[in-house]
C-alpha atoms as a PDB file:
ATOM      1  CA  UNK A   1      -2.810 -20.681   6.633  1.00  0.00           C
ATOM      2  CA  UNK A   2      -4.787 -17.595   7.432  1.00  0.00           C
ATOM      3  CA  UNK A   3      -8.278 -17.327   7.439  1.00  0.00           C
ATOM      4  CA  UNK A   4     -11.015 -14.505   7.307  1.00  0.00           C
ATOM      5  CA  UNK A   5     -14.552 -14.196   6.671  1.00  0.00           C
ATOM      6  CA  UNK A   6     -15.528 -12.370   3.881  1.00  0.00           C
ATOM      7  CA  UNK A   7     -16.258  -8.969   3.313  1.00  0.00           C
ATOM      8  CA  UNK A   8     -17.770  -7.575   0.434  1.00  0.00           C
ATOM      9  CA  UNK A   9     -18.127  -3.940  -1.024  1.00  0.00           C
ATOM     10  CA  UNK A  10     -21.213  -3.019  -1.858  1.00  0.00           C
ATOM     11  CA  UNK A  11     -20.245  -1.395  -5.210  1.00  0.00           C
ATOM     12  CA  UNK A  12     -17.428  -3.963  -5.957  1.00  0.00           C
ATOM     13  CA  UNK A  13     -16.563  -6.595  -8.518  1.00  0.00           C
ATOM     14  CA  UNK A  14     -16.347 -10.182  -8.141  1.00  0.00           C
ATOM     15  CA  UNK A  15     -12.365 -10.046  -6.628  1.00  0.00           C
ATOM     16  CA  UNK A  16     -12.889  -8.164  -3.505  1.00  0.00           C
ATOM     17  CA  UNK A  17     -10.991  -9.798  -0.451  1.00  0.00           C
ATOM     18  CA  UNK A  18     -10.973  -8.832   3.122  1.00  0.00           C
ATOM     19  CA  UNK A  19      -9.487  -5.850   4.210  1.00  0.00           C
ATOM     20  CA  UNK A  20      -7.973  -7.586   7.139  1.00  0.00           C
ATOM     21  CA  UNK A  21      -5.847  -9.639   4.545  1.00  0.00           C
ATOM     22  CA  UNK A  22      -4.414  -6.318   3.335  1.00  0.00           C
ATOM     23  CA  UNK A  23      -3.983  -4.732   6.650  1.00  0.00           C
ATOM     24  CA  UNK A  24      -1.913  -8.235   7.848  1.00  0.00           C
ATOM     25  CA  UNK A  25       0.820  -7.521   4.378  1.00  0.00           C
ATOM     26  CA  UNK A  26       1.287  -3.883   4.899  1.00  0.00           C
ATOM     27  CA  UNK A  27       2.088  -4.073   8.414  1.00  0.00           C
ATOM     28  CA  UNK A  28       4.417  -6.766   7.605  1.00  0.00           C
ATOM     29  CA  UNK A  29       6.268  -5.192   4.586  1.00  0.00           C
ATOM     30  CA  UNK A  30       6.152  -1.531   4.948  1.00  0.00           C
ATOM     31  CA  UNK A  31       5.985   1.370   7.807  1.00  0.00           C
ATOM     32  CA  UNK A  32       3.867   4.622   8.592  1.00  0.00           C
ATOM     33  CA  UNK A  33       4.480   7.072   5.799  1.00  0.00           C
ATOM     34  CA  UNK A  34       5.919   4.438   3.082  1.00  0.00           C
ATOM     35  CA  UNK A  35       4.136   3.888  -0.561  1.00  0.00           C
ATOM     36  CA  UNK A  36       2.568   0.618  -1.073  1.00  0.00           C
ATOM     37  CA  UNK A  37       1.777  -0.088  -4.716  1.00  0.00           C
ATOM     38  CA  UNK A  38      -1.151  -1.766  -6.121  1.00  0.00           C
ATOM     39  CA  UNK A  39      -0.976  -2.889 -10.067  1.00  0.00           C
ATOM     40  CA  UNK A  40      -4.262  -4.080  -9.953  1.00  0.00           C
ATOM     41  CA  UNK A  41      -6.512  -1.911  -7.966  1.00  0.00           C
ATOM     42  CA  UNK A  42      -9.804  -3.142  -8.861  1.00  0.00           C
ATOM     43  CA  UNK A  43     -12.247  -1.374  -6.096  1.00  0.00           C
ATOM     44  CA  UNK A  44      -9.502   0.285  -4.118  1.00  0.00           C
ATOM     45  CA  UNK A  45      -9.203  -2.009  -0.995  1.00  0.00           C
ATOM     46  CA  UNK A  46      -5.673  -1.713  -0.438  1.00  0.00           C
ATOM     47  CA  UNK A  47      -5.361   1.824  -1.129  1.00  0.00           C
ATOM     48  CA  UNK A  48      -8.014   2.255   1.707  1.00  0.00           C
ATOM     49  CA  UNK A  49      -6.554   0.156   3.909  1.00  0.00           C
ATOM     50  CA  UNK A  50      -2.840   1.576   2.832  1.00  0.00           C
ATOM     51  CA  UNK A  51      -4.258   5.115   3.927  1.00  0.00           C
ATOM     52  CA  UNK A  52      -6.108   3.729   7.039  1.00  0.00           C
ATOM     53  CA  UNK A  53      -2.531   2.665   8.235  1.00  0.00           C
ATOM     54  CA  UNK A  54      -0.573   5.546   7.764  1.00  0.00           C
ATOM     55  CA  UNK A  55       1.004   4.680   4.158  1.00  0.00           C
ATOM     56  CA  UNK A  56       0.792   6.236   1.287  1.00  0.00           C
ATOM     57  CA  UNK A  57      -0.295   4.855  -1.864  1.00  0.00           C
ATOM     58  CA  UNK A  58      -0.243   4.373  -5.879  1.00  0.00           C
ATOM     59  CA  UNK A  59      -2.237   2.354  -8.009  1.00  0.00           C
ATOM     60  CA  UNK A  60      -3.187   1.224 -11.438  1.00  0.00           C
ATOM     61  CA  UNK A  61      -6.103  -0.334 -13.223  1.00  0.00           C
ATOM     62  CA  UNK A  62      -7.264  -0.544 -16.906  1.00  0.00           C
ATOM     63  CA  UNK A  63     -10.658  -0.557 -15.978  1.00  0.00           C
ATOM     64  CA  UNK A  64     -11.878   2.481 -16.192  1.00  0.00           C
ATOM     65  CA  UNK A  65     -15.042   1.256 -14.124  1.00  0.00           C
ATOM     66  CA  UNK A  66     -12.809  -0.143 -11.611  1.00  0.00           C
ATOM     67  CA  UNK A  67     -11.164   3.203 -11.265  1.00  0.00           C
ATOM     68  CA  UNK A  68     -14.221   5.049 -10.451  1.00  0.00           C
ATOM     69  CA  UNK A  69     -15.555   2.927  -7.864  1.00  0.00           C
ATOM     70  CA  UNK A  70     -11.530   2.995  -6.381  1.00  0.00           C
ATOM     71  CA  UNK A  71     -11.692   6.739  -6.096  1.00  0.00           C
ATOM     72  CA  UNK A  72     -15.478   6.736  -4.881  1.00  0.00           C
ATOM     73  CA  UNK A  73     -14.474   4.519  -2.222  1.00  0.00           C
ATOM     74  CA  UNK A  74     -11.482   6.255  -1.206  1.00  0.00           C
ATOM     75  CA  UNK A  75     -12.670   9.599  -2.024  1.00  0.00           C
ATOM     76  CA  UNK A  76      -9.285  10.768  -3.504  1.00  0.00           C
ATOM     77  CA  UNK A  77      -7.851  12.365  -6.624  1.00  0.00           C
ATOM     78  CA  UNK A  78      -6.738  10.549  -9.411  1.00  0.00           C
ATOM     79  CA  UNK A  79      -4.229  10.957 -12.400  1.00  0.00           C
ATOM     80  CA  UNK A  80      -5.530   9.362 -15.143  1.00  0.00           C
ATOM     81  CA  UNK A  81      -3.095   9.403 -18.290  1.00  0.00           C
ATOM     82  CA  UNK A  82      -3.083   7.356 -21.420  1.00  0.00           C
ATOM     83  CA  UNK A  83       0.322   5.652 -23.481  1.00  0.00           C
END
């Protein structure tokens, strides 16, 4: 069992979880200069903590909103492209 105080993000949705969870799972499953992928990206937290690490990073979300504050907090471009 792991635990960790919350953290919230000023800007963020209801789903926001410490970074510190993140930062535990990419250490464990990846190393510097890999690409972690997040299907769900919601405000960006794992991207940040992805880049904050060393690794590189891709993610998706279908909210539009979401995406926005994800690139606001991690101040990076996007690709946005539609099906």
């Amino acid at each position: 069992v792991w635990e960790f105080s919350t953290q919230s993000y000023k800007e963020a949705h209801f789903a926001t979880y410490p970074e510190k969870l993140v930062e535990i799972c990419v250490k464990a499953a990846s190393k510097p200069n890999d690409i972690i992928l997040d299907p769900f990206v919601g405000s960006g937290t794992t991207l940040k903590v992805a880049a904050e690490l060393g690794r590189r990073s891709v993610g998706y979300e279908i909210s539009e909103e979401y995406c926005a504050l994800a690139v606001e907090r991690n101040n990076q471009a996007v690709l946005v492209g539609g099906v």
